[in-house]
PDB file of N, CA and C in Angstrom:
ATOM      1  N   UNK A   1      35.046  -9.577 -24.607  1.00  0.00           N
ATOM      2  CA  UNK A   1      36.408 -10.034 -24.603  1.00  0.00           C
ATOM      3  C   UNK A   1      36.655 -10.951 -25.797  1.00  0.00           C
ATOM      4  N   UNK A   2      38.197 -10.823 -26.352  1.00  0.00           N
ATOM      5  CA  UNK A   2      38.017 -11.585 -26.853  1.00  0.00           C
ATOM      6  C   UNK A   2      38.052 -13.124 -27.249  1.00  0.00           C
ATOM      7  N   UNK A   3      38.150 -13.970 -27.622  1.00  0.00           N
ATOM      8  CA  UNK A   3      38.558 -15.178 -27.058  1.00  0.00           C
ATOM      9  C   UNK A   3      40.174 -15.209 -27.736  1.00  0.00           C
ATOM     10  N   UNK A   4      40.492 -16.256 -27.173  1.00  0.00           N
ATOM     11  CA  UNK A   4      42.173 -16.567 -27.843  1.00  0.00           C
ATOM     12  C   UNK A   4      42.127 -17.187 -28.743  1.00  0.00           C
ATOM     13  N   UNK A   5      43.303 -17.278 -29.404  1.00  0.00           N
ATOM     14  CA  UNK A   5      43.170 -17.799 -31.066  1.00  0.00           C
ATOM     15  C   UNK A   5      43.827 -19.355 -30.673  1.00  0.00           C
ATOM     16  N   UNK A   6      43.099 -20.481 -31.022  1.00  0.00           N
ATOM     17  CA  UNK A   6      43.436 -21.467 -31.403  1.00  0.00           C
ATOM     18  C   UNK A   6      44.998 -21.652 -31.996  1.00  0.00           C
ATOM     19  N   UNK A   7      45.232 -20.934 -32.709  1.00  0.00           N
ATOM     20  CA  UNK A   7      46.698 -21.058 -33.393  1.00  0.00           C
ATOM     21  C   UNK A   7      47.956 -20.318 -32.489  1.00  0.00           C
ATOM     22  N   UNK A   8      48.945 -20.947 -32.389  1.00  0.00           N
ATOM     23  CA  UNK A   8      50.055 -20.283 -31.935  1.00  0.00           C
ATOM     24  C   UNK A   8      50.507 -19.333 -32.409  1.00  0.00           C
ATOM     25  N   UNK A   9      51.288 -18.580 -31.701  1.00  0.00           N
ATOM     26  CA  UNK A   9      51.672 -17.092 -31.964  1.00  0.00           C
ATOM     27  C   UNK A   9      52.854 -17.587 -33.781  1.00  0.00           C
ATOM     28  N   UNK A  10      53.576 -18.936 -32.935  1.00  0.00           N
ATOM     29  CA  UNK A  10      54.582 -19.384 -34.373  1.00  0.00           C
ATOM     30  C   UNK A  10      54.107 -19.934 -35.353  1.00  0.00           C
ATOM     31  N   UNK A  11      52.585 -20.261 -35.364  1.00  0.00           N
ATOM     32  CA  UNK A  11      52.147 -20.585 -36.644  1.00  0.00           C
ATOM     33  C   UNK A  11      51.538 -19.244 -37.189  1.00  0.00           C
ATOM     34  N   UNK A  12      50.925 -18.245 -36.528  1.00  0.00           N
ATOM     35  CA  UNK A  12      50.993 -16.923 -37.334  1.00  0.00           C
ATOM     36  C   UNK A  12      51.993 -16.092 -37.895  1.00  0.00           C
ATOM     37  N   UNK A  13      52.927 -16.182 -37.101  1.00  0.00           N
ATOM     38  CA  UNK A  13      53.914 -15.236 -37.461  1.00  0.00           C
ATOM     39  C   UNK A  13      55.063 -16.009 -38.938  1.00  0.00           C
ATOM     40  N   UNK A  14      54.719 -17.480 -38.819  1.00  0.00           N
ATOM     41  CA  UNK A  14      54.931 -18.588 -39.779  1.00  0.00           C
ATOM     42  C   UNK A  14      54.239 -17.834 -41.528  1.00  0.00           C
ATOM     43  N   UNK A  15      53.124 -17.931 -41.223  1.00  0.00           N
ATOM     44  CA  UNK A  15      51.775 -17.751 -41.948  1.00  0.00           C
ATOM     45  C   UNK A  15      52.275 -16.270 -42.770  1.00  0.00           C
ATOM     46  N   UNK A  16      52.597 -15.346 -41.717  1.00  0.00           N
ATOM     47  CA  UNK A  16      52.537 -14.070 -42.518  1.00  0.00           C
ATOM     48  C   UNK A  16      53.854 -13.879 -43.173  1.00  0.00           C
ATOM     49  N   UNK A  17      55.058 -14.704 -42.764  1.00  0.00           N
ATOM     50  CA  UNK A  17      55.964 -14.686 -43.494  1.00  0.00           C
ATOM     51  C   UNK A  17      55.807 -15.195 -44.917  1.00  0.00           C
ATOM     52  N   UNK A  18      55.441 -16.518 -44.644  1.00  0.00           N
ATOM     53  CA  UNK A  18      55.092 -17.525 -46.186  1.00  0.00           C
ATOM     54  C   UNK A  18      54.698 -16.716 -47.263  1.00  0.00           C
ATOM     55  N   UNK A  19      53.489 -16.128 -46.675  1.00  0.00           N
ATOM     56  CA  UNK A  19      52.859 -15.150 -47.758  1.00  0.00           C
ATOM     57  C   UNK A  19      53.543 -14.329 -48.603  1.00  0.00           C
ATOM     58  N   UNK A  20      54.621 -13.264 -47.600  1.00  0.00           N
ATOM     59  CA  UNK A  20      55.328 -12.350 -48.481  1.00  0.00           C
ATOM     60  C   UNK A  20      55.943 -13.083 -49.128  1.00  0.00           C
ATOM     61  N   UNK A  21      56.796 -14.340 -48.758  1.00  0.00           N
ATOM     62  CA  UNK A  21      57.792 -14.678 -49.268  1.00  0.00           C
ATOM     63  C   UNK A  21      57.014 -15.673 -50.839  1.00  0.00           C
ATOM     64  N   UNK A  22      56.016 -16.265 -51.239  1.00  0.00           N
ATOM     65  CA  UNK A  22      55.529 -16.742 -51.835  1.00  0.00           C
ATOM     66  C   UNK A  22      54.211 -16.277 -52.984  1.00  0.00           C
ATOM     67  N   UNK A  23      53.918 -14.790 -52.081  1.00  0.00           N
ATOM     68  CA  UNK A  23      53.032 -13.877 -53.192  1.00  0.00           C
ATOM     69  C   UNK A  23      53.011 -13.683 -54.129  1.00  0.00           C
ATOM     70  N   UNK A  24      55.018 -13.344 -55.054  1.00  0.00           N
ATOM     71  CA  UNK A  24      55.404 -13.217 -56.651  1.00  0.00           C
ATOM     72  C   UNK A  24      54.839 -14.262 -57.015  1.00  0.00           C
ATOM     73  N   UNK A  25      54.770 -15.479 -56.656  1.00  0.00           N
ATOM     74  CA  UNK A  25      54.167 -17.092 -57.591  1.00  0.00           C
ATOM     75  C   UNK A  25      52.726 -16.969 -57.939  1.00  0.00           C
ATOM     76  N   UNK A  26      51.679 -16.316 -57.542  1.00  0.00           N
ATOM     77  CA  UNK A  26      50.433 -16.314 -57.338  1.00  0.00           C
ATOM     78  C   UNK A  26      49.677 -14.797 -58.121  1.00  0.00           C
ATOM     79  N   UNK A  27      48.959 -14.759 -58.704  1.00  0.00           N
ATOM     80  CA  UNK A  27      48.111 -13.560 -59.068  1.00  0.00           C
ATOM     81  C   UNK A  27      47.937 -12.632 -58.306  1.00  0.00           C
ATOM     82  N   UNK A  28      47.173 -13.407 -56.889  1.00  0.00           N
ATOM     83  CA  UNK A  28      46.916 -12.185 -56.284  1.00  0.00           C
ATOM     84  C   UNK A  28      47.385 -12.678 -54.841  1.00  0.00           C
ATOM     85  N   UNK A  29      47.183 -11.324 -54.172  1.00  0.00           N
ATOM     86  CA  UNK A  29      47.677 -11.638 -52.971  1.00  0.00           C
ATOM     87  C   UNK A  29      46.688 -13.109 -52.027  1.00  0.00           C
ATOM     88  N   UNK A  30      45.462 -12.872 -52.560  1.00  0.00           N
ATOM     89  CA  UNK A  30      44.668 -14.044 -51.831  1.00  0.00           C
ATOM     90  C   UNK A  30      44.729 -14.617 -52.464  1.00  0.00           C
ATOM     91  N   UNK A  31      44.780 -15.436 -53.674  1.00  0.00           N
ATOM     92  CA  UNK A  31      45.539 -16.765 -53.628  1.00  0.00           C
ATOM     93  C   UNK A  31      46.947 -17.352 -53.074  1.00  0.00           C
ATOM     94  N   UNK A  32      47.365 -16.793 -52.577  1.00  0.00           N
ATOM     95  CA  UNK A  32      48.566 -17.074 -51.798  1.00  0.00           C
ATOM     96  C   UNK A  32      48.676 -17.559 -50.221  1.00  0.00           C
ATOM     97  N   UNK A  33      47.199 -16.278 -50.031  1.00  0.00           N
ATOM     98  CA  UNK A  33      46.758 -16.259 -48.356  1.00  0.00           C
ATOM     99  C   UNK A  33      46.376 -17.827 -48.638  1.00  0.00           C
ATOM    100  N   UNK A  34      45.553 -18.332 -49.345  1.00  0.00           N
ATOM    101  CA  UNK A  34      44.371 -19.601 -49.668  1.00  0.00           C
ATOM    102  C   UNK A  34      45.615 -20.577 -49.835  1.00  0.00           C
ATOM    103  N   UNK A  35      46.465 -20.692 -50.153  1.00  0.00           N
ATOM    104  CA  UNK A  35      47.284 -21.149 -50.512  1.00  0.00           C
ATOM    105  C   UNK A  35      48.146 -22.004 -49.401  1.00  0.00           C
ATOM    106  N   UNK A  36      48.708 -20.407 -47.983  1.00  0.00           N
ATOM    107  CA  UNK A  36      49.477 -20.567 -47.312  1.00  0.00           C
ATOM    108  C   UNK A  36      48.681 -21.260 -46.053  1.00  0.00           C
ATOM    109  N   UNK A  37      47.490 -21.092 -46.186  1.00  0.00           N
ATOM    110  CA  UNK A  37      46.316 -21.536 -45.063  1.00  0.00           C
ATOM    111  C   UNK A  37      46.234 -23.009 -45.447  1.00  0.00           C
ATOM    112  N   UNK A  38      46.268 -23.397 -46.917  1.00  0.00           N
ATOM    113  CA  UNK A  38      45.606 -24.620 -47.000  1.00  0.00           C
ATOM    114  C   UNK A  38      46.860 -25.566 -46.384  1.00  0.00           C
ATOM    115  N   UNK A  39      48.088 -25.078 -46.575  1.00  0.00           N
ATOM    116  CA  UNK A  39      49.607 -25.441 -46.409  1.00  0.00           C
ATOM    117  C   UNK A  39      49.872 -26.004 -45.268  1.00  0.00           C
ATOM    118  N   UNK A  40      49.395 -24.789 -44.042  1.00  0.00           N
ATOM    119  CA  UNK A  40      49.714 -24.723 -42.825  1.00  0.00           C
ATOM    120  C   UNK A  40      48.000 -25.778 -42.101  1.00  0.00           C
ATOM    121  N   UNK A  41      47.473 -25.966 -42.843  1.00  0.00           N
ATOM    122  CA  UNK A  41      46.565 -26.254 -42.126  1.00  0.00           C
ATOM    123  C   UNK A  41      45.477 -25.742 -41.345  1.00  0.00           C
ATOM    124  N   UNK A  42      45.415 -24.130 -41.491  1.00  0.00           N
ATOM    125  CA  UNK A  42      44.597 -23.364 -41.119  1.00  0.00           C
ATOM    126  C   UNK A  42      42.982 -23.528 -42.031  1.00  0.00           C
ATOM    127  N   UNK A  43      42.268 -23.451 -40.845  1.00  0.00           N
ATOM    128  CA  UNK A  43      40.704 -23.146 -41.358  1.00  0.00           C
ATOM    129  C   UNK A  43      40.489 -22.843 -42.440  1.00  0.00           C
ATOM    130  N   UNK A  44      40.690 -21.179 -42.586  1.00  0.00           N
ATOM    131  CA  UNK A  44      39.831 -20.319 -43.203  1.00  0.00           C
ATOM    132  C   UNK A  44      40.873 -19.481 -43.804  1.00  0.00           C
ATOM    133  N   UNK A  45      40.960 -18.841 -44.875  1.00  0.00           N
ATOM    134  CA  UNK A  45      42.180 -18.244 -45.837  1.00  0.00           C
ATOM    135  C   UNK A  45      41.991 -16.976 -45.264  1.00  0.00           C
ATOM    136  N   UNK A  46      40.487 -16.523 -44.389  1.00  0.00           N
ATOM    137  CA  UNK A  46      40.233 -15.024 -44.169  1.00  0.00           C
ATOM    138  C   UNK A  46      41.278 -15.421 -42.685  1.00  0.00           C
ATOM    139  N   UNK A  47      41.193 -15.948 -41.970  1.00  0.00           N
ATOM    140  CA  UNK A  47      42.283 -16.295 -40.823  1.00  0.00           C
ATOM    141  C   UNK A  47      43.842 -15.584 -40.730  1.00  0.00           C
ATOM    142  N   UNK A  48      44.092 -16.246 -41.612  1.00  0.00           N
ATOM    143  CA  UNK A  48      45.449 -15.704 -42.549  1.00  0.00           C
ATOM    144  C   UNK A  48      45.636 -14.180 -42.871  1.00  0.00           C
ATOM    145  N   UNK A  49      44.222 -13.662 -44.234  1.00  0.00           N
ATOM    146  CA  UNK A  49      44.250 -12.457 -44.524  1.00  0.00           C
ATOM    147  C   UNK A  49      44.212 -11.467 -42.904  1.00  0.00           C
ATOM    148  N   UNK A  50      43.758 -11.578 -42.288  1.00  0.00           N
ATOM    149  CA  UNK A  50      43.398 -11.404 -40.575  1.00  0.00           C
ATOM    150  C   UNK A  50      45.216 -10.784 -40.389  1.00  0.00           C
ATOM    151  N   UNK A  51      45.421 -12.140 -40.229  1.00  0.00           N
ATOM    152  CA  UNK A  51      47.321 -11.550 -39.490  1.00  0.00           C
ATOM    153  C   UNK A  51      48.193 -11.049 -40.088  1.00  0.00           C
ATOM    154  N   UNK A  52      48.055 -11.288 -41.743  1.00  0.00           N
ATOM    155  CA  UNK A  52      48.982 -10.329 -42.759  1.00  0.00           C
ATOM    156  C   UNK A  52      48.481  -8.927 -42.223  1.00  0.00           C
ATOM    157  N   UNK A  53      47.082  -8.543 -42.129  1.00  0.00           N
ATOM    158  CA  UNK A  53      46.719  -7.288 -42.525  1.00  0.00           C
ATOM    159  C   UNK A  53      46.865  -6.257 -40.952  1.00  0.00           C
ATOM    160  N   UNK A  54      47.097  -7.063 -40.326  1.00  0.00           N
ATOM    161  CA  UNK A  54      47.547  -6.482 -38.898  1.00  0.00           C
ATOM    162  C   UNK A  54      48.956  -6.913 -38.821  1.00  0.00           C
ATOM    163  N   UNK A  55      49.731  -7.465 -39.093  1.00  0.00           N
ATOM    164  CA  UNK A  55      51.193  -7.281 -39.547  1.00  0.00           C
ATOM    165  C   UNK A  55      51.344  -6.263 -40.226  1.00  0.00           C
ATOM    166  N   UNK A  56      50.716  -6.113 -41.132  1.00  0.00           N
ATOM    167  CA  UNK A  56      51.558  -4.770 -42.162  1.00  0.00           C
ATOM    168  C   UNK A  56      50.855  -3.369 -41.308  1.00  0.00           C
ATOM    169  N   UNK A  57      49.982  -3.305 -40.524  1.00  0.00           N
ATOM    170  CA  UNK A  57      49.231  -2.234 -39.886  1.00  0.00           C
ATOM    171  C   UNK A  57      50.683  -1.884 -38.940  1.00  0.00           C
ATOM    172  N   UNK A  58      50.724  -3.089 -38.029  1.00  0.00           N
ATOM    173  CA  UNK A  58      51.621  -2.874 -36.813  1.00  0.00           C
ATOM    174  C   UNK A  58      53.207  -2.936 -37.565  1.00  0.00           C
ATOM    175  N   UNK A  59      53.083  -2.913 -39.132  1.00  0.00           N
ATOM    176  CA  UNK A  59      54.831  -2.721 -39.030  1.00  0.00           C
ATOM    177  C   UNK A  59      55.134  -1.198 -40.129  1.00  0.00           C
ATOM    178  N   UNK A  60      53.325  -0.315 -40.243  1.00  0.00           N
ATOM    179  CA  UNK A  60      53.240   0.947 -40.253  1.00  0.00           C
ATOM    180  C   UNK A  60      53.197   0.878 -42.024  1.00  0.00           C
ATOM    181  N   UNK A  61      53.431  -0.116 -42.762  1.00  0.00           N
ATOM    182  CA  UNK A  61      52.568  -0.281 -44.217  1.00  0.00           C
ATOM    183  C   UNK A  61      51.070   0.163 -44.335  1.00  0.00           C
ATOM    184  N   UNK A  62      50.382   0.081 -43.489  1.00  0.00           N
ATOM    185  CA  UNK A  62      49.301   0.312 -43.774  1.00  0.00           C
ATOM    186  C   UNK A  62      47.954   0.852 -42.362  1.00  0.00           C
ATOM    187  N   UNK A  63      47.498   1.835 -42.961  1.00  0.00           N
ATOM    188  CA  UNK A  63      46.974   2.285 -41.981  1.00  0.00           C
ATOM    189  C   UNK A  63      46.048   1.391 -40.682  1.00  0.00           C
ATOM    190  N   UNK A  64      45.932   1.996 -40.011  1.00  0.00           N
ATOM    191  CA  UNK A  64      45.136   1.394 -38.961  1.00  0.00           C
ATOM    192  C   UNK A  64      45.246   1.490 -37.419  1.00  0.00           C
ATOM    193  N   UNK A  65      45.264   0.714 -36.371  1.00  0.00           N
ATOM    194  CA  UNK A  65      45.322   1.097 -35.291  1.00  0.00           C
ATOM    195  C   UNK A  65      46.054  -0.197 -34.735  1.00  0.00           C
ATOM    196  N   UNK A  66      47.151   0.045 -34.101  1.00  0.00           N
ATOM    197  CA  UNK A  66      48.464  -0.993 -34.021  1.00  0.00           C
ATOM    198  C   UNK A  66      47.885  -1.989 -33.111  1.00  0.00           C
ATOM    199  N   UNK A  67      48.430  -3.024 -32.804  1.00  0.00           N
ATOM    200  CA  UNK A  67      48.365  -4.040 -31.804  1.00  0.00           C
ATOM    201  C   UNK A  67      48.387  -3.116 -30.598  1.00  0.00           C
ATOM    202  N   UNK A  68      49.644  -2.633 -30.246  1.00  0.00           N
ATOM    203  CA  UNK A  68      49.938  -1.944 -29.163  1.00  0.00           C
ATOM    204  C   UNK A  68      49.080  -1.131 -28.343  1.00  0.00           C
ATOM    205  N   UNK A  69      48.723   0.287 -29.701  1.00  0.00           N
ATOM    206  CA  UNK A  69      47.391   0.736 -29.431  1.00  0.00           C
ATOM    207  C   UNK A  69      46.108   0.249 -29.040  1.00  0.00           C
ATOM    208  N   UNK A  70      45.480  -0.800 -29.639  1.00  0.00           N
ATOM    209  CA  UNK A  70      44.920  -1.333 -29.406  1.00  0.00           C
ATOM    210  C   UNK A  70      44.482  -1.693 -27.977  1.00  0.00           C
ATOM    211  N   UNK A  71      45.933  -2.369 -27.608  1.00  0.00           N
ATOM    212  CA  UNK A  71      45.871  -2.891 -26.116  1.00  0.00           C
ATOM    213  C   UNK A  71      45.571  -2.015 -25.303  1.00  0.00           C
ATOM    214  N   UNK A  72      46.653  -0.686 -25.513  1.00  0.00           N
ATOM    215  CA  UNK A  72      46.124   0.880 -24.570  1.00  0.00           C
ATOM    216  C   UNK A  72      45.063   1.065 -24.910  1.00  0.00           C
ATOM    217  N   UNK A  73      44.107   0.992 -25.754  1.00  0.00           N
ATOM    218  CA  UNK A  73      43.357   1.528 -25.580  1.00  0.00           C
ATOM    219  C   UNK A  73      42.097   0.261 -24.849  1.00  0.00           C
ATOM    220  N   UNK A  74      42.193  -0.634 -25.070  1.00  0.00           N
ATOM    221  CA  UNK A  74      41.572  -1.110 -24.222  1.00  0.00           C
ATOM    222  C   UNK A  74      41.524  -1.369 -22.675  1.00  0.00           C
ATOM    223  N   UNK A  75      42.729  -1.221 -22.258  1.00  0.00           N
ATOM    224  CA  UNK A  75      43.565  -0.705 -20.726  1.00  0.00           C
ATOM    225  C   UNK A  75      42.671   0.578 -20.250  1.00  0.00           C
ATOM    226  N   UNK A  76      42.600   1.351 -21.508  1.00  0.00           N
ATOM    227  CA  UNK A  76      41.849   2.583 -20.639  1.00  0.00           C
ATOM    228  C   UNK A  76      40.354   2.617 -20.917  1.00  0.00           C
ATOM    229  N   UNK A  77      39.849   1.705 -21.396  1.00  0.00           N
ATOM    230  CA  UNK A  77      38.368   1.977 -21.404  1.00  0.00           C
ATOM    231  C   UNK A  77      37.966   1.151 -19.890  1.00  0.00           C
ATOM    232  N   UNK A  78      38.870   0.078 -19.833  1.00  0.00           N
ATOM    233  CA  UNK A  78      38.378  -0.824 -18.381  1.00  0.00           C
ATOM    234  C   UNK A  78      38.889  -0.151 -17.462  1.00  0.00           C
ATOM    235  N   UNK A  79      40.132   0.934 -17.319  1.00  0.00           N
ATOM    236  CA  UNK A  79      40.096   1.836 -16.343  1.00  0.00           C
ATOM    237  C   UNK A  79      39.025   2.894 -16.154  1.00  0.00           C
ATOM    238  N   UNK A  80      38.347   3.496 -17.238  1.00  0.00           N
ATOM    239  CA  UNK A  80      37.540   4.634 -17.243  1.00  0.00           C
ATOM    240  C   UNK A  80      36.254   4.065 -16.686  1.00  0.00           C
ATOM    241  N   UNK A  81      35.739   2.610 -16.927  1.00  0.00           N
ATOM    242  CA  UNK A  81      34.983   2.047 -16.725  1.00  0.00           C
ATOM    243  C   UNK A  81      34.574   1.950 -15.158  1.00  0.00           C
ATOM    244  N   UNK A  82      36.282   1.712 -14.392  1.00  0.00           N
ATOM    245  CA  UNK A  82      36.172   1.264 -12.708  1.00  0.00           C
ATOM    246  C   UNK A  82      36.104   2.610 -12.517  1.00  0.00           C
ATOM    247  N   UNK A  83      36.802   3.715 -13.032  1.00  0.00           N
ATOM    248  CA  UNK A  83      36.665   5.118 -12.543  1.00  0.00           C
ATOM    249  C   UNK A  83      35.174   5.488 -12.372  1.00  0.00           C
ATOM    250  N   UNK A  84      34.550   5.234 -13.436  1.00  0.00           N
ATOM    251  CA  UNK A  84      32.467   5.866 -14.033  1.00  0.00           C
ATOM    252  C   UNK A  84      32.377   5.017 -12.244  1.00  0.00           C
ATOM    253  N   UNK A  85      32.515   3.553 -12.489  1.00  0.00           N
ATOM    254  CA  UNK A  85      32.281   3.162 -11.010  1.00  0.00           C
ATOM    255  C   UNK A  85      32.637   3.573  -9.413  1.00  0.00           C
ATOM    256  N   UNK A  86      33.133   3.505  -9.286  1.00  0.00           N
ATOM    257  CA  UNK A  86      34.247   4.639  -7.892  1.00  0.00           C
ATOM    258  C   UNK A  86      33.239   5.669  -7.992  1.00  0.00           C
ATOM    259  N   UNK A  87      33.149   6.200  -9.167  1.00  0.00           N
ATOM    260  CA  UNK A  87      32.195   8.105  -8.927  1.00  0.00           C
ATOM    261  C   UNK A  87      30.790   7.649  -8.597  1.00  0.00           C
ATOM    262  N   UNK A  88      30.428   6.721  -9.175  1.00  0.00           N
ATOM    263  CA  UNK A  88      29.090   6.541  -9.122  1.00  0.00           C
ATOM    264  C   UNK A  88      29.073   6.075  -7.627  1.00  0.00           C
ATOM    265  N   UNK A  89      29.443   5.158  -6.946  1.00  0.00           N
ATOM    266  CA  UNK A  89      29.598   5.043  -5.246  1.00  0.00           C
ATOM    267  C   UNK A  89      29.807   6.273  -4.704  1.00  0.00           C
ATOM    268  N   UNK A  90      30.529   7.086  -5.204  1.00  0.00           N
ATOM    269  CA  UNK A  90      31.379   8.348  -4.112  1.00  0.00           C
ATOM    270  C   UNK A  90      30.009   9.190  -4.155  1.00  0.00           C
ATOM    271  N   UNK A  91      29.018   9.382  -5.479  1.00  0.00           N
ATOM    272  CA  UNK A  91      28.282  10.096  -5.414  1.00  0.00           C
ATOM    273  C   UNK A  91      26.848   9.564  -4.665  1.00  0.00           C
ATOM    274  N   UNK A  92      27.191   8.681  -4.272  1.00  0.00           N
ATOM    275  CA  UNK A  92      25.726   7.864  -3.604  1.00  0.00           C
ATOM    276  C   UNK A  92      25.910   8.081  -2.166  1.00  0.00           C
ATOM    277  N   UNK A  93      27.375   7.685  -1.494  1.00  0.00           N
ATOM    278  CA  UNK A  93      27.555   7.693  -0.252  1.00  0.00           C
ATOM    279  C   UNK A  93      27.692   9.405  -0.127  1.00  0.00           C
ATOM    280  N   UNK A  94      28.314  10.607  -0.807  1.00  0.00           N
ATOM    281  CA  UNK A  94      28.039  12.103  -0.315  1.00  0.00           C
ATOM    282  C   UNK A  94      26.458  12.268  -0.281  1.00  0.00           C
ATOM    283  N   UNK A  95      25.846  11.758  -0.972  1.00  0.00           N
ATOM    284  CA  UNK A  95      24.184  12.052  -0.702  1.00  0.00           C
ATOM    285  C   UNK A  95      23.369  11.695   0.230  1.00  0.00           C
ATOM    286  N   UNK A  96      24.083  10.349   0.466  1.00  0.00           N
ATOM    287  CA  UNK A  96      24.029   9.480   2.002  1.00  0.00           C
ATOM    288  C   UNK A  96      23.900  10.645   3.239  1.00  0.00           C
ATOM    289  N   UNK A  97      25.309  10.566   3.098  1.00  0.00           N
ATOM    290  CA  UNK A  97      25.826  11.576   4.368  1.00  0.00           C
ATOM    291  C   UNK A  97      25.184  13.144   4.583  1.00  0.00           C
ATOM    292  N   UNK A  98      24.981  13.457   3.370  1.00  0.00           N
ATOM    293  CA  UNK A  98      24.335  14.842   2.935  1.00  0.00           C
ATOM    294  C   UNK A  98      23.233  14.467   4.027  1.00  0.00           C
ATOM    295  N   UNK A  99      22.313  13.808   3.484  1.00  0.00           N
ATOM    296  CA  UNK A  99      20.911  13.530   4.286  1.00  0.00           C
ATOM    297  C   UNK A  99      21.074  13.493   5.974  1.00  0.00           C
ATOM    298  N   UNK A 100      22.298  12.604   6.103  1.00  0.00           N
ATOM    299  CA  UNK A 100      22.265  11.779   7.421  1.00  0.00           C
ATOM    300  C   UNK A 100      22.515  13.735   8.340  1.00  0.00           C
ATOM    301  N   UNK A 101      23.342  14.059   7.403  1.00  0.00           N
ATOM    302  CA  UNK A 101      24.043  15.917   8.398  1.00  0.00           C
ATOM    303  C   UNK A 101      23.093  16.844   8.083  1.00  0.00           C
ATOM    304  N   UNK A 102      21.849  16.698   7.590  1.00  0.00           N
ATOM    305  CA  UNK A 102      20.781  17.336   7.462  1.00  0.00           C
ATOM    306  C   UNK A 102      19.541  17.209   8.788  1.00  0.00           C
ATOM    307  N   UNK A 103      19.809  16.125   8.983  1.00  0.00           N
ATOM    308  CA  UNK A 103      18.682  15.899   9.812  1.00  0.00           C
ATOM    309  C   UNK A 103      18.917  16.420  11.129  1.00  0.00           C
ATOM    310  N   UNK A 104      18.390  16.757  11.862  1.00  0.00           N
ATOM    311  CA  UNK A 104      18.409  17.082  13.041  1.00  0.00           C
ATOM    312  C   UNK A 104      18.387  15.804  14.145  1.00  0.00           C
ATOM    313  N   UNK A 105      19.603  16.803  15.269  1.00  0.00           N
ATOM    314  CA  UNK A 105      20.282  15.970  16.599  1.00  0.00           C
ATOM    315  C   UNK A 105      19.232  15.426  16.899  1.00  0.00           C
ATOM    316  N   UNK A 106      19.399  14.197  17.410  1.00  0.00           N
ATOM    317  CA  UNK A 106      17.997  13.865  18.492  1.00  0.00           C
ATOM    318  C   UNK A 106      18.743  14.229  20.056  1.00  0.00           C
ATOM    319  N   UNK A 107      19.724  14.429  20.205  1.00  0.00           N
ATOM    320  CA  UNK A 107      20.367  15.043  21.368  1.00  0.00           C
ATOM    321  C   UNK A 107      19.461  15.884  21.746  1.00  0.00           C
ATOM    322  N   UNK A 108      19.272  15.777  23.088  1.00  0.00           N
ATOM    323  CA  UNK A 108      18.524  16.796  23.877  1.00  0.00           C
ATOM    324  C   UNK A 108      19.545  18.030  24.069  1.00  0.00           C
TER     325      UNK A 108
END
C-alpha cells in the first residue's frame, strides 16, 4: 500500500501549476521543478517532477496509465485477490464433503 503524501492535494496541484506557468524563465524544465520545490518548500525537486509527470499523463499529454486507471486497476486486483480466496475455501470444503458422502452409512 501506499502511504499518503505528506503534502496536500493544494500544494500539489499549486506545484504543478507554478511550473507550467514559470518554465519559459528557466532552461530546462527541471530547473524550474528545483526551483518551484525550493519555493513551496517541498523536499525533493524529484517530488514535484512526480506530480507534473502524472498531471500531464492524467490530462492525456503524455503517455502512461491515468490516476483513474490506476485506482481500477487496483480495485480489481484486491477483488481478484478475495475471489483466488472464496475459490480456494469453496474448493477445500467440496473435498470436505466429497470425502464425508464417500464414506459409508454407519446406519444399520
Amino acid at each position: 500500500m501506499a502511504r499518503p503524501s505528506p503534502y496536500p492535494a493544494e500544494l500539489r496541484d499549486r506545484a504543478v501549476r507554478m511550473v507550467s506557468e514559470i518554465r519559459p524563465n528557466y532552461p530546462t524544465e527541471w530547473a524550474a521543478m528545483k526551483a518551484v520545490a525550493a519555493k513551496l518548500g517541498i523536499g525533493a525537486a524529484e517530488t514535484v517532477r512526480t506530480w507534473v509527470r502524472k498531471s500531464q499523463v492524467d490530462a492525456g499529454q503524455r503517455p502512461g496509465v491515468t490516476s483513474e486507471e490506476a485506482s481500477e486497476i487496483k480495485r480489481f486486483k484486491a477483488e481478484n485477490a478475495e475471489l483466488r480466496r472464496a475459490n480456494e475455501i469453496l474448493k477445500a470444503a467440496s473435498t470436505f464433503f466429497a470425502v464425508e458422502l464417500d464414506r459409508p452409512s454407519k446406519r444399520s
